[in-house]
N, C-alpha and C. Protein backbone atom coordinates (compact mmCIF):
# COMPACT_ATOMS: atom_id res chain seq x y z
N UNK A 1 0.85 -1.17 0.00
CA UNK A 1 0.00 0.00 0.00
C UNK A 1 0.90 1.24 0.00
N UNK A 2 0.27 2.15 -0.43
CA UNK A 2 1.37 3.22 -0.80
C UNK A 2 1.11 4.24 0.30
N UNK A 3 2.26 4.78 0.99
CA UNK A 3 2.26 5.92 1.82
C UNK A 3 1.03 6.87 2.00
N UNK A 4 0.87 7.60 2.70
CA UNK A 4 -0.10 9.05 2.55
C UNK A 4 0.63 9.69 3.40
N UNK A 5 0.93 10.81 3.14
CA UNK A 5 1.45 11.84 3.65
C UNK A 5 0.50 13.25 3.91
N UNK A 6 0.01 13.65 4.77
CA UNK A 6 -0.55 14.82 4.96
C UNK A 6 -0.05 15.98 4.04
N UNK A 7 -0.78 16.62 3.40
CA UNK A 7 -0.46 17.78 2.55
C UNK A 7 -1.85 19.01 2.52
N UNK A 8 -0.73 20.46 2.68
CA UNK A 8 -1.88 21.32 2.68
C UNK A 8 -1.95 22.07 1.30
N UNK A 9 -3.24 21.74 0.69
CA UNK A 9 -2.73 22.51 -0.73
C UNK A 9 -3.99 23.50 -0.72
N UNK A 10 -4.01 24.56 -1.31
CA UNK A 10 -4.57 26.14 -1.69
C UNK A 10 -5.21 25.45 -2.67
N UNK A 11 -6.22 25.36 -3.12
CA UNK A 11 -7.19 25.39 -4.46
C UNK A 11 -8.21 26.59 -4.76
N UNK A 12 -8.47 26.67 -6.16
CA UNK A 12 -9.10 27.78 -6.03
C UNK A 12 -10.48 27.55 -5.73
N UNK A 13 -11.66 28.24 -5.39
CA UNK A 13 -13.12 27.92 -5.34
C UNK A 13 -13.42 27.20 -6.23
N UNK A 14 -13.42 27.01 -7.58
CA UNK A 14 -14.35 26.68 -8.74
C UNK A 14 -13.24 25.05 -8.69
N UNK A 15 -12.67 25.13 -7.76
CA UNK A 15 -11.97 23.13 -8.10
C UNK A 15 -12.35 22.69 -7.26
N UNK A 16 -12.70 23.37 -5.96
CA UNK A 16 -13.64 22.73 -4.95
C UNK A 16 -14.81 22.65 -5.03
N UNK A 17 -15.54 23.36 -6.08
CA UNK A 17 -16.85 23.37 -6.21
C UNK A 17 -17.40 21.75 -7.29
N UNK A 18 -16.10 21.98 -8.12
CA UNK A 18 -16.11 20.87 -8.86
C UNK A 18 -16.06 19.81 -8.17
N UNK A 19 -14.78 19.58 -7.24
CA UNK A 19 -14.43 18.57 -6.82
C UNK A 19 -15.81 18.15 -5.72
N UNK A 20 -16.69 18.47 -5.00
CA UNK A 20 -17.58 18.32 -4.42
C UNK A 20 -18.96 17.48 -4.87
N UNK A 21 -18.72 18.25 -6.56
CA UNK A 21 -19.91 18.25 -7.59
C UNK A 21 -19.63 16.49 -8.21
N UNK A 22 -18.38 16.16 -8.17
CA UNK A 22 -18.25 14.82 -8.86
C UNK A 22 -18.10 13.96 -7.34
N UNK A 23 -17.43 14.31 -6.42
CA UNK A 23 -17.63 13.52 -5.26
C UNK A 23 -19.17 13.16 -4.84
N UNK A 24 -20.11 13.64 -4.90
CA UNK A 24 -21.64 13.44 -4.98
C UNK A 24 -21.89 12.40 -5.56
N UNK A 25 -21.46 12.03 -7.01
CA UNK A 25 -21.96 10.59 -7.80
C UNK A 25 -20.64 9.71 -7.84
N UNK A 26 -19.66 10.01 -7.11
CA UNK A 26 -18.22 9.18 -7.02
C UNK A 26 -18.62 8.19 -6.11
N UNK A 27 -17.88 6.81 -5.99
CA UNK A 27 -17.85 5.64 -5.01
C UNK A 27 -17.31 6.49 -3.70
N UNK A 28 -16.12 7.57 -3.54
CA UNK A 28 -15.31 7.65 -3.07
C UNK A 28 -15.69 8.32 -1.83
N UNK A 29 -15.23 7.62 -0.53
CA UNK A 29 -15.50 8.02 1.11
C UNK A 29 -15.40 9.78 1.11
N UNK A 30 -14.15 10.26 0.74
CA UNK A 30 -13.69 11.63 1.31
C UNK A 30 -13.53 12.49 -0.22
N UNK A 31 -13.22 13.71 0.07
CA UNK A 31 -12.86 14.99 -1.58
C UNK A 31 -11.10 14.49 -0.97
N UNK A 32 -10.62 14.18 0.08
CA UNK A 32 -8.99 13.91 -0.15
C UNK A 32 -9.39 12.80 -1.10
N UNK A 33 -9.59 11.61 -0.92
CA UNK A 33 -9.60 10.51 -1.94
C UNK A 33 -9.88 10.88 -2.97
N UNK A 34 -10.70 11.43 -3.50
CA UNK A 34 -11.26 12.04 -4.85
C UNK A 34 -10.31 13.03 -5.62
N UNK A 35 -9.60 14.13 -4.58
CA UNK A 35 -8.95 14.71 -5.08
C UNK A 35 -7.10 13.89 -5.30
N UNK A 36 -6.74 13.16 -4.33
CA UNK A 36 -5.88 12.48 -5.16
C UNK A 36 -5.56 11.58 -6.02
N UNK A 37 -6.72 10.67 -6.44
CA UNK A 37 -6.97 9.84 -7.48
C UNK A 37 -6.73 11.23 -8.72
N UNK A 38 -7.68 11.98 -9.00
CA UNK A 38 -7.70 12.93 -9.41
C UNK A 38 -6.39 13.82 -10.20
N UNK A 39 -5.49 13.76 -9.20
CA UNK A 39 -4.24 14.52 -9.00
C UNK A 39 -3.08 13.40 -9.52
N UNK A 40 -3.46 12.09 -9.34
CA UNK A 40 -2.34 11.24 -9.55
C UNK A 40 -3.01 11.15 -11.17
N UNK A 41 -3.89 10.56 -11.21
CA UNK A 41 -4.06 10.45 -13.23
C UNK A 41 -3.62 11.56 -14.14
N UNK A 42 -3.92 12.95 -13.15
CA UNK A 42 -3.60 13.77 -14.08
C UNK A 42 -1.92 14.19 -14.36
N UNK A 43 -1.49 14.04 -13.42
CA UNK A 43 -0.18 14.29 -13.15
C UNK A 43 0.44 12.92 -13.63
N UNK A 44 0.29 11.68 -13.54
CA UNK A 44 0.78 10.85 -14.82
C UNK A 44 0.82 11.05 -16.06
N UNK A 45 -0.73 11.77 -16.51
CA UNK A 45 -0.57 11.65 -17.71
C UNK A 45 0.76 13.15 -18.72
N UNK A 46 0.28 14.40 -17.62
CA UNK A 46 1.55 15.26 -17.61
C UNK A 46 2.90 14.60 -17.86
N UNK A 47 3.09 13.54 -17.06
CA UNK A 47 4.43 13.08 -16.75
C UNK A 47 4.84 12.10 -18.59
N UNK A 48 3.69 11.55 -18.75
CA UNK A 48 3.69 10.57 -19.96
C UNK A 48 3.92 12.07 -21.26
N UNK A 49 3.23 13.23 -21.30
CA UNK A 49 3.13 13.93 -22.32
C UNK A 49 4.73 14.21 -22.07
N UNK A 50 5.38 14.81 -20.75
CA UNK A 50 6.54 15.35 -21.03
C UNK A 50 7.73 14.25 -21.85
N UNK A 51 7.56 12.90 -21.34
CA UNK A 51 8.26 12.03 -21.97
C UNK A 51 8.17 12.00 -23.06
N UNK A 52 7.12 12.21 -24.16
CA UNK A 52 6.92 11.63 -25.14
C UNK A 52 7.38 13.44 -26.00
N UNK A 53 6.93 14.54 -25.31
CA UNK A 53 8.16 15.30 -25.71
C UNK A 53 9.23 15.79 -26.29
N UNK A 54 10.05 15.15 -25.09
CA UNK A 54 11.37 14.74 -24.91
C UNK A 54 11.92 13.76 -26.04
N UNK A 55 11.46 12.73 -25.90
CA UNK A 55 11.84 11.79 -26.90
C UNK A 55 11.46 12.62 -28.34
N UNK A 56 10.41 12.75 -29.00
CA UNK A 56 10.63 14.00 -30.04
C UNK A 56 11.34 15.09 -30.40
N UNK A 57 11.66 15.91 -29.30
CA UNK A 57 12.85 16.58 -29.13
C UNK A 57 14.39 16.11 -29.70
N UNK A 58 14.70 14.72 -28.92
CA UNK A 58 15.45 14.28 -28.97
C UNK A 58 15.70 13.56 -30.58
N UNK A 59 14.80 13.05 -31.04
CA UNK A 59 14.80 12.13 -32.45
C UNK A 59 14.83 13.76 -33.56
N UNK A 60 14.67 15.08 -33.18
CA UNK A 60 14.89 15.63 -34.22
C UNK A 60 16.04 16.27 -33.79
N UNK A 61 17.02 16.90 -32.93
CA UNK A 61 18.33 16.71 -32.33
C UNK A 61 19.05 15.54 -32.95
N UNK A 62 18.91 14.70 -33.42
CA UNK A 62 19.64 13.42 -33.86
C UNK A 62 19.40 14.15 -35.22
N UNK A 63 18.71 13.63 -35.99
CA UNK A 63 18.25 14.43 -37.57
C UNK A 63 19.25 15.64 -37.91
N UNK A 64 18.96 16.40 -37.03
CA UNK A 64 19.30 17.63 -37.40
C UNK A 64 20.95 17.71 -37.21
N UNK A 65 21.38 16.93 -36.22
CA UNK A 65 22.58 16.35 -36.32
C UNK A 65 23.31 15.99 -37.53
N UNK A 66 22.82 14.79 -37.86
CA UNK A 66 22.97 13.87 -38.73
C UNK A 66 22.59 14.77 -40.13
N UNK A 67 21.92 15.32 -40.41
CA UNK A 67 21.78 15.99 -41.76
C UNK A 67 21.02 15.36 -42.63
């Protein structure tokens, strides 16, 4: 099982309003649960766009190298 660490984060009104609005028809006990499921998909998929990036970056750096 993976850690939890207490964290205080600032959101603005309209992500709590949201986040409230989908916690209503969600399975999910708490808005922490909701909001870090939430926070982890999105921030994977961030993490997957920067990779894929990078690797583009990189394959035209080679090209442009290479001539």
């Amino acid at each position: 099982m993976a850690g939890i660490k207490n964290q205080m984060l600032r959101l603005r009104s309209d992500t709590v309003d949201k986040l409230k609005t989908v916690l209503d028809a969600s399975a999910h006990r708490s808005m922490s649960a909701l909001a870090d499921e939430v926070l982890d998909k999105g921030l994977t998929r961030m993490l997957m766009e920067q990779s894929t990036d990078k690797a583009a970056e990189t394959m035209r750096s080679l090209v442009n190298r290479n001539g």
